[in-house]
N, C-alpha and C. Protein backbone atom coordinates (compact mmCIF):
# COMPACT_ATOMS: atom_id res chain seq x y z
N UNK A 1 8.14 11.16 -20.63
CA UNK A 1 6.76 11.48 -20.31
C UNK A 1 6.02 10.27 -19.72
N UNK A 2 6.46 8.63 -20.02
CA UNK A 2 5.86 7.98 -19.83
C UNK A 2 5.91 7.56 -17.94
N UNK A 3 7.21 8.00 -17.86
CA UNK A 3 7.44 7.66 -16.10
C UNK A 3 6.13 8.60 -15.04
N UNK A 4 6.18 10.26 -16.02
CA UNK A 4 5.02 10.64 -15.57
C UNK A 4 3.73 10.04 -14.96
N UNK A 5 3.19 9.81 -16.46
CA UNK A 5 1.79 9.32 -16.36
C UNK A 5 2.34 8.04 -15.72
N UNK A 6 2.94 6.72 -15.41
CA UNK A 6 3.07 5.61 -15.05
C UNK A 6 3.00 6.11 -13.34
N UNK A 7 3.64 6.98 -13.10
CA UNK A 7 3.92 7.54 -11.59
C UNK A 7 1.85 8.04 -11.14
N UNK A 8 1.57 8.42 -12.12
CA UNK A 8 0.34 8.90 -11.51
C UNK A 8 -0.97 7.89 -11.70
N UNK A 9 -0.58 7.22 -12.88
CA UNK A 9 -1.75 5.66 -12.49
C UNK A 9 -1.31 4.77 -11.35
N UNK A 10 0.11 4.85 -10.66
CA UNK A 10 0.14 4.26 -9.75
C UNK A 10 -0.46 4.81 -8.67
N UNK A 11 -0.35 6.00 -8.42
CA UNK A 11 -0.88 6.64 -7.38
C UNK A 11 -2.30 6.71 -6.89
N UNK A 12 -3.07 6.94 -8.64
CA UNK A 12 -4.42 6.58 -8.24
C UNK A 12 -4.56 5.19 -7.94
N UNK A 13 -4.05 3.95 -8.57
CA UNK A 13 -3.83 2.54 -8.01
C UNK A 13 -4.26 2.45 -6.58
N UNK A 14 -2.95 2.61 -6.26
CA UNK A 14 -2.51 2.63 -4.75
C UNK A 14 -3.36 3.65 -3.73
N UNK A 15 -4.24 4.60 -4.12
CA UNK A 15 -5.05 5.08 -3.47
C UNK A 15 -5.89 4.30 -3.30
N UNK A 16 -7.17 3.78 -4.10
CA UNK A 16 -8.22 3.05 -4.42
C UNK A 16 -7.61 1.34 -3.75
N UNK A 17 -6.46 1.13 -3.32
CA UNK A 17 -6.19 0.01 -3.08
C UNK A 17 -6.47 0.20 -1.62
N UNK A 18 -5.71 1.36 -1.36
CA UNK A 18 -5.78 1.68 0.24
C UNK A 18 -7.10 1.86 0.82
N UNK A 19 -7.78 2.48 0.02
CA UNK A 19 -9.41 3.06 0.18
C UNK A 19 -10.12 1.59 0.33
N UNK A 20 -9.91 0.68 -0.52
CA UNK A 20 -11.09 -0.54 -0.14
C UNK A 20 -10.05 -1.60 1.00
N UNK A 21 -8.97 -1.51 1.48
CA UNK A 21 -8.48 -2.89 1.79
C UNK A 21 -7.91 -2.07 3.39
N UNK A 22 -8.04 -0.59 3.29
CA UNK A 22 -7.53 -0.09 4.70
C UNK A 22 -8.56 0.94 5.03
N UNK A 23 -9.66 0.88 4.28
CA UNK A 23 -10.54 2.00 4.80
C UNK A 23 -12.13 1.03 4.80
N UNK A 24 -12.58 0.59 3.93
CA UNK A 24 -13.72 -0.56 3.73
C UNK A 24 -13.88 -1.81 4.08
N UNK A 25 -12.87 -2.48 3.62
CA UNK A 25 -12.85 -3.84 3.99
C UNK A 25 -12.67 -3.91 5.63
N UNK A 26 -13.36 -4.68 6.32
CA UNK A 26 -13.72 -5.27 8.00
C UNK A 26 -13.74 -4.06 8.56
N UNK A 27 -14.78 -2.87 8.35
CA UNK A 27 -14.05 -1.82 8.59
C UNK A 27 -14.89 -1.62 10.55
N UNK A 28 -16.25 -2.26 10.29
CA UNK A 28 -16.43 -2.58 11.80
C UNK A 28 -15.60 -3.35 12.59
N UNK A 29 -14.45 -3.64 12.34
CA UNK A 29 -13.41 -4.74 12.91
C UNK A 29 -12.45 -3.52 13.59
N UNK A 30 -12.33 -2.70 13.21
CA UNK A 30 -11.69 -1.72 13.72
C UNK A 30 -12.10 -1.07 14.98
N UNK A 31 -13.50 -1.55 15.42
CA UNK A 31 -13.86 -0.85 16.50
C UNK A 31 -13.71 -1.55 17.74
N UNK A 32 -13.40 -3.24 17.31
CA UNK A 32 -13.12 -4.23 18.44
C UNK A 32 -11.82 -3.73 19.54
N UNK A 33 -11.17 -2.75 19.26
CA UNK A 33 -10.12 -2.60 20.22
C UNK A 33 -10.50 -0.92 19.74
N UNK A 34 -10.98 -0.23 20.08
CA UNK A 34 -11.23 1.54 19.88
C UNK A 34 -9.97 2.00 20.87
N UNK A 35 -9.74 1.38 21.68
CA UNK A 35 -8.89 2.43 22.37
C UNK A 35 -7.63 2.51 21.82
N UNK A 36 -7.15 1.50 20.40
CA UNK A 36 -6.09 1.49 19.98
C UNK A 36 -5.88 2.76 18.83
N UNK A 37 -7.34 3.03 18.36
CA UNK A 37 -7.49 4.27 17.07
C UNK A 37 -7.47 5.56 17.89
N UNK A 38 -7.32 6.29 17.12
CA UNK A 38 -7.53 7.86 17.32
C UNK A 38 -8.98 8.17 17.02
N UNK A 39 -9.17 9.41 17.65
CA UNK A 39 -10.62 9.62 17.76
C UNK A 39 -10.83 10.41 16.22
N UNK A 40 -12.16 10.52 15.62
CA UNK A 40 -12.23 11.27 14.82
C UNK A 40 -11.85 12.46 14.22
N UNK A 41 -11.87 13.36 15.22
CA UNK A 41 -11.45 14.28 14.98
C UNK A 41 -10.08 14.81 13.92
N UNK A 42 -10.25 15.55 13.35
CA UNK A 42 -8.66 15.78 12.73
C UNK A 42 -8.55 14.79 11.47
N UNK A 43 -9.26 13.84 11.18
CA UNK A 43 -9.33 12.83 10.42
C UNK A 43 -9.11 13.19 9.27
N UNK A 44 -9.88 13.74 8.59
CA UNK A 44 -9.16 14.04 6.95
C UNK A 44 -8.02 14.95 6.95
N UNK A 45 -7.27 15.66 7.43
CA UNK A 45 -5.80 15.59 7.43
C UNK A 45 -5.55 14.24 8.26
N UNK A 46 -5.50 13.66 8.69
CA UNK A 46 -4.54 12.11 8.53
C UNK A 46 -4.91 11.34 6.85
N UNK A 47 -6.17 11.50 6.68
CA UNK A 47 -6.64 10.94 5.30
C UNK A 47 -5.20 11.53 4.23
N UNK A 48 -5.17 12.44 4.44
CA UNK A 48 -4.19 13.58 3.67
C UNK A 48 -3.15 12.95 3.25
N UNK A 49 -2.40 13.29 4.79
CA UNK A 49 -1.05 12.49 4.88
C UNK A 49 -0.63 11.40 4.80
N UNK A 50 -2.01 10.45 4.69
CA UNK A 50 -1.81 8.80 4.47
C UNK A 50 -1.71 8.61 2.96
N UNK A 51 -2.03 9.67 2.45
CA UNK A 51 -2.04 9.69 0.79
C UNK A 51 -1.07 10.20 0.75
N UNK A 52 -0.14 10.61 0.84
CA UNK A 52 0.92 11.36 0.83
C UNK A 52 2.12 10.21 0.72
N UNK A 53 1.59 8.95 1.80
CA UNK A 53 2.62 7.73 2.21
C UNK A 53 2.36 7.05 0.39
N UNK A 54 0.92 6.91 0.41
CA UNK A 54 0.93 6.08 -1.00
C UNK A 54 1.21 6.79 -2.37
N UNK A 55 1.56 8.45 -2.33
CA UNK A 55 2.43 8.38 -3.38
C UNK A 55 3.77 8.05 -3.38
N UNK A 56 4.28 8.10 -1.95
CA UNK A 56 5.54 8.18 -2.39
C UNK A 56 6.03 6.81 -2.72
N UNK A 57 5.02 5.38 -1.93
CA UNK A 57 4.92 4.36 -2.48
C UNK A 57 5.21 3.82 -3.92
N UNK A 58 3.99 4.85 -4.56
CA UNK A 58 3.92 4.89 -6.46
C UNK A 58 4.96 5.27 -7.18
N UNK A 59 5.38 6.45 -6.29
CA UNK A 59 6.70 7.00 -7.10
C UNK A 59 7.92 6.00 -7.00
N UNK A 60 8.34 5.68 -5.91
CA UNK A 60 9.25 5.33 -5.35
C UNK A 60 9.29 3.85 -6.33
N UNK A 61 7.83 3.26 -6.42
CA UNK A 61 8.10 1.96 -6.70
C UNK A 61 8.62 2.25 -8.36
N UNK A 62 8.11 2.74 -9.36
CA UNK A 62 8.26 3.37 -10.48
C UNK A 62 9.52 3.54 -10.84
N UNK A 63 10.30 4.68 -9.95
CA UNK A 63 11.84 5.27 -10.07
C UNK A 63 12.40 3.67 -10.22
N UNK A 64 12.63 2.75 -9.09
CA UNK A 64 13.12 2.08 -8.36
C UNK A 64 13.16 0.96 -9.91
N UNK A 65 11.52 0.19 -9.96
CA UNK A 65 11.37 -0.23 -11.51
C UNK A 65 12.40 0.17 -12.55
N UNK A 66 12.19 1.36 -13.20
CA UNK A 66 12.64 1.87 -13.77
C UNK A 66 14.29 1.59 -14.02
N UNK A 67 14.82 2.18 -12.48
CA UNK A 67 16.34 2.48 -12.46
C UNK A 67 17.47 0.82 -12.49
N UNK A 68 16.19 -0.20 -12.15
CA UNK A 68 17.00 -1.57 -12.33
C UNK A 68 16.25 -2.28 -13.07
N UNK A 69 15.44 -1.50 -14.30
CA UNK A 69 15.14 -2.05 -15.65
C UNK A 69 14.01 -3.31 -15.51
N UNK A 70 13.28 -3.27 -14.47
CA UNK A 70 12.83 -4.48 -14.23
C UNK A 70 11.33 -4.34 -14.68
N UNK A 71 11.53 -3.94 -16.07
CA UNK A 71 10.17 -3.35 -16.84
C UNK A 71 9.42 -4.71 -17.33
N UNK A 72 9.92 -5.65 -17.11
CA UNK A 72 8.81 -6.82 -17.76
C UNK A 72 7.61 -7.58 -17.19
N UNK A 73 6.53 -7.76 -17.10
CA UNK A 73 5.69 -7.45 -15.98
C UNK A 73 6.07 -8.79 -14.91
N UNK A 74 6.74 -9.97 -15.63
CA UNK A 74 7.14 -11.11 -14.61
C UNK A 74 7.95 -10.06 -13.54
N UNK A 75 9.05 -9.77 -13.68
CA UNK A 75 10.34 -8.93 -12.87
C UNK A 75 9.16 -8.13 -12.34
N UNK A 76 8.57 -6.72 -12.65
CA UNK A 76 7.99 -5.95 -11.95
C UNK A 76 6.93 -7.02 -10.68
N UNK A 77 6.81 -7.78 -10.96
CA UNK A 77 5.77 -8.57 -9.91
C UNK A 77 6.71 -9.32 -9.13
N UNK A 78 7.53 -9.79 -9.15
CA UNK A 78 8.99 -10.49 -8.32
C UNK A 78 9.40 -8.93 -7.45
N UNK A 79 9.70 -8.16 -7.83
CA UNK A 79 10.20 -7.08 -7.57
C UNK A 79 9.02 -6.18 -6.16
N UNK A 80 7.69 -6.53 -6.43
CA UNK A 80 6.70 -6.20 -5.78
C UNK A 80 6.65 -7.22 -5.04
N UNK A 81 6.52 -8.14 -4.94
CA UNK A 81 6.62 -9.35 -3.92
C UNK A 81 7.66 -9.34 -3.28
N UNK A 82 9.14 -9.16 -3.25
CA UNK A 82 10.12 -8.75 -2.88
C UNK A 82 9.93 -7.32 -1.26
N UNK A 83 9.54 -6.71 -2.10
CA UNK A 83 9.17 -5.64 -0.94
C UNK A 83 8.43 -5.34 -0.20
N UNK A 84 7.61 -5.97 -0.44
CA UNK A 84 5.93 -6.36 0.33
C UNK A 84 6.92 -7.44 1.59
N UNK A 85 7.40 -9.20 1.20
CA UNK A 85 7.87 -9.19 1.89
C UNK A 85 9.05 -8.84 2.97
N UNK A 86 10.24 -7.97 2.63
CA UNK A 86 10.77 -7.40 3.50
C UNK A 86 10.65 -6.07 3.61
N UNK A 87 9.15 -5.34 3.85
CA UNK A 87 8.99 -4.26 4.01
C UNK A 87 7.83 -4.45 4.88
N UNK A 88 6.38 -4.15 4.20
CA UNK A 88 5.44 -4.09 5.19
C UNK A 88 4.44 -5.22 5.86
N UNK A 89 5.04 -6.27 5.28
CA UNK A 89 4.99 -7.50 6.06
C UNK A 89 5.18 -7.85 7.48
N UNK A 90 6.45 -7.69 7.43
CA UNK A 90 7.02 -7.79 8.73
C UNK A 90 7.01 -6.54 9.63
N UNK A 91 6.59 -5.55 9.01
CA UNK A 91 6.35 -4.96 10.16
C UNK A 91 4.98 -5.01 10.44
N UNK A 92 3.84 -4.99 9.35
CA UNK A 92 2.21 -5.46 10.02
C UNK A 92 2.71 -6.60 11.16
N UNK A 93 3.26 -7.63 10.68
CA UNK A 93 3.24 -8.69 11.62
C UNK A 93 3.87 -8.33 13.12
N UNK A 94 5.05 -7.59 13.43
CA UNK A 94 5.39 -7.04 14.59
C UNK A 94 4.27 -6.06 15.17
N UNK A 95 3.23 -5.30 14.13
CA UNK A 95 2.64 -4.62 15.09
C UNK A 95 1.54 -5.42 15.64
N UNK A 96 1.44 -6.12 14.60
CA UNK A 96 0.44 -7.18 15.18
C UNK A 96 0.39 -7.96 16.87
N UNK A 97 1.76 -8.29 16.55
CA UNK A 97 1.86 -9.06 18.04
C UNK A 97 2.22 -8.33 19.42
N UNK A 98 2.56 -7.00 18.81
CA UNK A 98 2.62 -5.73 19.83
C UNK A 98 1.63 -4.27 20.37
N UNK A 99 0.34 -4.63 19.35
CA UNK A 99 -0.31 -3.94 19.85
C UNK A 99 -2.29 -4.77 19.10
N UNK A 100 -3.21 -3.94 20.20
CA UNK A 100 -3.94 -5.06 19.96
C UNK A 100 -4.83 -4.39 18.77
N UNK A 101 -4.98 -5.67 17.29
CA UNK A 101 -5.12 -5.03 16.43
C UNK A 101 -6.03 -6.78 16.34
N UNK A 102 -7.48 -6.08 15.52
CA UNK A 102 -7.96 -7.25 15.26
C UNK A 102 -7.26 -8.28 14.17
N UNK A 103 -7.54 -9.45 13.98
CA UNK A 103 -6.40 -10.22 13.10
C UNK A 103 -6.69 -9.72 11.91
N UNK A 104 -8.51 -9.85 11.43
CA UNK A 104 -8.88 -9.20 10.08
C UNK A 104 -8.32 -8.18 9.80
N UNK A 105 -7.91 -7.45 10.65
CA UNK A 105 -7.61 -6.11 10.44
C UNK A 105 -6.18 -5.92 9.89
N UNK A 106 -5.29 -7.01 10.09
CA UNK A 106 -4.13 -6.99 10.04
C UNK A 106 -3.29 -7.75 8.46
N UNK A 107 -4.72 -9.08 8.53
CA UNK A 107 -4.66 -9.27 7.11
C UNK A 107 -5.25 -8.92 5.88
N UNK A 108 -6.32 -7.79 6.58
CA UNK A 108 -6.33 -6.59 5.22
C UNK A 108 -5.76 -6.01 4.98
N UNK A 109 -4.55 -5.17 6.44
CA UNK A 109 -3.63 -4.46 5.83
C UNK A 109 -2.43 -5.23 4.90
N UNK A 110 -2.08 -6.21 5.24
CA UNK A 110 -0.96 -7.20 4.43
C UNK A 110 -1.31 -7.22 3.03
N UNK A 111 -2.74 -8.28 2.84
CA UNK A 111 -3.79 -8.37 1.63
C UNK A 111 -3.12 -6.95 0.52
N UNK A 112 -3.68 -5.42 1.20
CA UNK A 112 -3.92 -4.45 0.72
C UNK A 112 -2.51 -4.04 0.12
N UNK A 113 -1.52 -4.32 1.07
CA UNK A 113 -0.10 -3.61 0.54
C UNK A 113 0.22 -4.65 -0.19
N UNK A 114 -0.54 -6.35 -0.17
CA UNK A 114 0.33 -6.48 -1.74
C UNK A 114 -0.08 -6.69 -2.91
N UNK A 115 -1.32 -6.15 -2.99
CA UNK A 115 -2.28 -5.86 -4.14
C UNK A 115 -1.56 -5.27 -4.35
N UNK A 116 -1.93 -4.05 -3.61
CA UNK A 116 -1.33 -2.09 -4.11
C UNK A 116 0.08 -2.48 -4.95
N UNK A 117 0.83 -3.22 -4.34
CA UNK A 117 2.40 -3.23 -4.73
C UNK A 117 2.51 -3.93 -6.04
N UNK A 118 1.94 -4.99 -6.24
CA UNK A 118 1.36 -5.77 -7.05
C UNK A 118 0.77 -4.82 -8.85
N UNK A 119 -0.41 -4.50 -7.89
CA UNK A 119 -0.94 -3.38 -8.81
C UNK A 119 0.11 -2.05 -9.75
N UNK A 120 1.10 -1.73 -8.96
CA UNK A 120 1.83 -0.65 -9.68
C UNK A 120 2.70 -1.23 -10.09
N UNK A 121 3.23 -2.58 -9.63
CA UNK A 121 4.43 -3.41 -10.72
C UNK A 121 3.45 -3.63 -12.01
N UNK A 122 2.12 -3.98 -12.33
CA UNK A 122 2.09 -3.89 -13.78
C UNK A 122 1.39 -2.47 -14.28
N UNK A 123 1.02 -1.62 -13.97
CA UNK A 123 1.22 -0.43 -14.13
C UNK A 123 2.61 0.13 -14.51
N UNK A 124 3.79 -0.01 -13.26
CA UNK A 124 4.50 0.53 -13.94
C UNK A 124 5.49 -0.12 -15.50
N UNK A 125 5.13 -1.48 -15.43
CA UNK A 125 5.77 -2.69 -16.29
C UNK A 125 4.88 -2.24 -17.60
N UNK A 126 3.70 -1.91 -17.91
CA UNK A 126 2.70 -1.58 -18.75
C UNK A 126 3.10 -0.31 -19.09
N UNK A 127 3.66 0.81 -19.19
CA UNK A 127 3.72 2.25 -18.99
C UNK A 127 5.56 2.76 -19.62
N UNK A 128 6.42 2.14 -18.58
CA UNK A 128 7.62 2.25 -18.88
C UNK A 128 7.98 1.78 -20.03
């Protein structure tokens, strides 16, 4: 039962992480290059489906925790730092230099994914 509830405080986590560090934070910074965003329209289904990315984030990170025991909150935070850098690190940073994205903009998204990641390693280290 506990992977449950651990799976779903991450999720709210990792929502509220995404919400201030990819939706609030520099969020007029986003308009310095407009032709790179999508227009409004249609927007809360993308809201949707972007929540959709950060459960499977929560879950995924949880199972993953879980299945190589790395329940102690040191390991769960090694383990989150771990994937932050060879995951969405390097690719913020490639999109960075490939499409035009303000810099703030790029180190909120970094910032944000390794809170979030951060955040559900002691969630799930606290829980399991």
């Amino acid at each position: 039962m506990n992977i449950y509830l651990a799976m779903g405080a991450a999720f709210v986590a990792a929502s509220l992480v995404d919400w201030l560090f990819m939706g609030v934070l520099f969020h007029d910074r986003y308009k310095v290059f407009p032709e790179v965003w999508r227009d409004a329209r249609d927007e809360r289904r993308r809201i949707i489906l972007a929540q959709g990315s950060s459960a499977m984030t929560a879950i995924g990170f949880v199972l993953l925790a879980g299945r190589l025991h790395m329940l102690q909150v040191e390991s769960a935070l090694v383990l989150a730092a771990a994937i932050w850098f060879i995951g969405p690190l390097p690719l913020l940073l490639g999109n960075h230099l490939f499409i035009k994205l303000d810099p703030l903009v790029t180190i909120s998204h970094a910032a944000g994914w390794l809170v979030k990641l951060l955040l559900i390693g002691v969630i799930a280290a606290a829980l399991l």
